[in-house]
Protein backbone atom coordinates (compact mmCIF):
# COMPACT_ATOMS: atom_id res chain seq x y z
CA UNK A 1 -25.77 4.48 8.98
CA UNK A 2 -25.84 0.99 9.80
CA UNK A 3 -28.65 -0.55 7.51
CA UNK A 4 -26.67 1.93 4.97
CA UNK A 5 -23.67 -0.39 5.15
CA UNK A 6 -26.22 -3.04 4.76
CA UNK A 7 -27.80 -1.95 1.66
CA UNK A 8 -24.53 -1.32 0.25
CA UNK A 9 -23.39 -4.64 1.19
CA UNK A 10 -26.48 -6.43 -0.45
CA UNK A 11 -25.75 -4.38 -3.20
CA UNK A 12 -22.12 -5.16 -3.87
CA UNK A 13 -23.26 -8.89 -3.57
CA UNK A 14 -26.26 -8.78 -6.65
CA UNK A 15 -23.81 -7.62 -8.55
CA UNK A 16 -20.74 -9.70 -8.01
CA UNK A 17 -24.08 -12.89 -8.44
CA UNK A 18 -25.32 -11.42 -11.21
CA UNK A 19 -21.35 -11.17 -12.63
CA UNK A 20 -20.40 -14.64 -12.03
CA UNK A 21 -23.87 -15.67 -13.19
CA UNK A 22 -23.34 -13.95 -17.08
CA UNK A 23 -20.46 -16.55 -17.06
CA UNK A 24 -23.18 -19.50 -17.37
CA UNK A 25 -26.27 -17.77 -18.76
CA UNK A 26 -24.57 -15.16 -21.32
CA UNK A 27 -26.60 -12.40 -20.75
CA UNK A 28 -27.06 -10.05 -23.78
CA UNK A 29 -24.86 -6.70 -24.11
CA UNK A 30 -27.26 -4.66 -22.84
CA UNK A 31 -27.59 -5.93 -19.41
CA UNK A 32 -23.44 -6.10 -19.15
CA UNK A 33 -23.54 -2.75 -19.66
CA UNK A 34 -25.79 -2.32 -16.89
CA UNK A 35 -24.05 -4.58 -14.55
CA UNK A 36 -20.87 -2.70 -15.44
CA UNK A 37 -22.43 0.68 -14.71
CA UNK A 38 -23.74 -0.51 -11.31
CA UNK A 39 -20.63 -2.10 -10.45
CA UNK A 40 -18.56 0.60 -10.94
CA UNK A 41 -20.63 3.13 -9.83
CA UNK A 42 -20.90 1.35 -6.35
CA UNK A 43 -17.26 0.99 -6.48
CA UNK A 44 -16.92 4.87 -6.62
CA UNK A 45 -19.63 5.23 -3.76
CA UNK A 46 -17.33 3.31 -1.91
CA UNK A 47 -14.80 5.37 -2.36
CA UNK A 48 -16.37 8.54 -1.84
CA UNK A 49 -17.21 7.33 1.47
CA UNK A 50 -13.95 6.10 1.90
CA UNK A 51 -12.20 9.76 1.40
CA UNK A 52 -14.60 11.47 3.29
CA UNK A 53 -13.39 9.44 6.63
CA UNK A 54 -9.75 9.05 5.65
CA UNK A 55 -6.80 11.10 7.08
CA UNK A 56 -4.38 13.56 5.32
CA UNK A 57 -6.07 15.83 2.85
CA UNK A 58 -3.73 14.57 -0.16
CA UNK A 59 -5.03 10.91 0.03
CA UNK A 60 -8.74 12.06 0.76
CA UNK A 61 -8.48 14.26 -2.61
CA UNK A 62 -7.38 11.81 -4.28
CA UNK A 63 -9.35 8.78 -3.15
CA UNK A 64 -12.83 11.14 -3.47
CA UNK A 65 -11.12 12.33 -7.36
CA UNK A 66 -10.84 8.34 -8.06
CA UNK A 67 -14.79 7.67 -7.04
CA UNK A 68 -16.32 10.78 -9.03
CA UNK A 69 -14.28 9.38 -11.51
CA UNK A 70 -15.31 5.67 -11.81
CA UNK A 71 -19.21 7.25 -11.38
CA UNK A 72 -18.76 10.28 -14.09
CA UNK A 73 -17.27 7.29 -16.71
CA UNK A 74 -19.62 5.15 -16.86
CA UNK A 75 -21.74 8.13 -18.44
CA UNK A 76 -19.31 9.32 -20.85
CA UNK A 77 -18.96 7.37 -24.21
CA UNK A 78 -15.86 4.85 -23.43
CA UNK A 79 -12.41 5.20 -25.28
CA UNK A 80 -8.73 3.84 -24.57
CA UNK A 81 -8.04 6.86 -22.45
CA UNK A 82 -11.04 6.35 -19.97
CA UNK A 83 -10.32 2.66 -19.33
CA UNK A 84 -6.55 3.05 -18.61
CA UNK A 85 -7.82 5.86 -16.35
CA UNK A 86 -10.63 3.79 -14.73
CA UNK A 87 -7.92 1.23 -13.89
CA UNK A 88 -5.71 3.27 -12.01
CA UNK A 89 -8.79 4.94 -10.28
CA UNK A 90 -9.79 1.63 -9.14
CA UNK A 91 -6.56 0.56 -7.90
CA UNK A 92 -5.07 3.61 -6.40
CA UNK A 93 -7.20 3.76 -3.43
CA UNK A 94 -6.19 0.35 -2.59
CA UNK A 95 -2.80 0.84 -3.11
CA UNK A 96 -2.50 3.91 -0.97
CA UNK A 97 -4.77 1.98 1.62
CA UNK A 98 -2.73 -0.86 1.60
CA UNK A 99 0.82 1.32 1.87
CA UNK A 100 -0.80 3.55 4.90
CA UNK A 101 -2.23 0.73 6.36
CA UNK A 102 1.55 -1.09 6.81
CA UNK A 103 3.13 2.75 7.33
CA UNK A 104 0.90 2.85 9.90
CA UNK A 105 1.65 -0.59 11.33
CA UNK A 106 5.32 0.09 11.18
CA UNK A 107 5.24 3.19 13.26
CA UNK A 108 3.49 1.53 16.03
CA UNK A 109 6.14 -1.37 15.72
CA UNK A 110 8.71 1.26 16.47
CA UNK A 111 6.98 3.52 18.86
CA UNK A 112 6.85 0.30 21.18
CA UNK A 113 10.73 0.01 20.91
């Protein structure tokens, strides 16, 4: 599981190279489209593996929902529709991370009290 998380890891960081790299170099459209596909698609492995380990079968629906998602899209020819849809998939997750992260935090706070 380990050199998984590696692999993933190395992954994530091609990706976010090659990305900042198409700033200087201007790659053609054809290998954006490619970077986009990987990117995303490794954004909605993430968060596959990220519902399949969280708590609270509402969030882990919905956080496994947003990563088929992100991976299904980048198959589908895009429209208006998909994007706005892509952009909430990406940032619910966090979002819900984020609020039952400092939920979380809180009810320690006041179980101490």
């Amino acid at each position: 599981m380990r050199v998984l998380f590696q692999v993933f890891r190395v992954l994530i960081a091609i990706i976010l190279v090659a990305k900042i790299s198409n700033w200087f170099f201007h790659f053609n459209d054809e290998t954006n489209r490619l970077l986009n596909a990987a990117m995303y698609c490794l954004i909605g492995i993430a968060y596959l593996a990220m519902g399949f380990i969280w708590d609270g079968k509402l969030f882990k629906l919905l956080i496994i929902a947003c990563g088929l998602f992100l991976i299904v899209v980048n198959f589908v020819t895009p429209n208006t529709i998909l994007n706005i849809l892509g952009i909430v998939c990406i940032l619910t997750p966090l979002l819900i991370a984020r609020t039952y992260k400092e939920s979380k935090s809180t009810e320690q706070d006041y179980s101490k009290s």
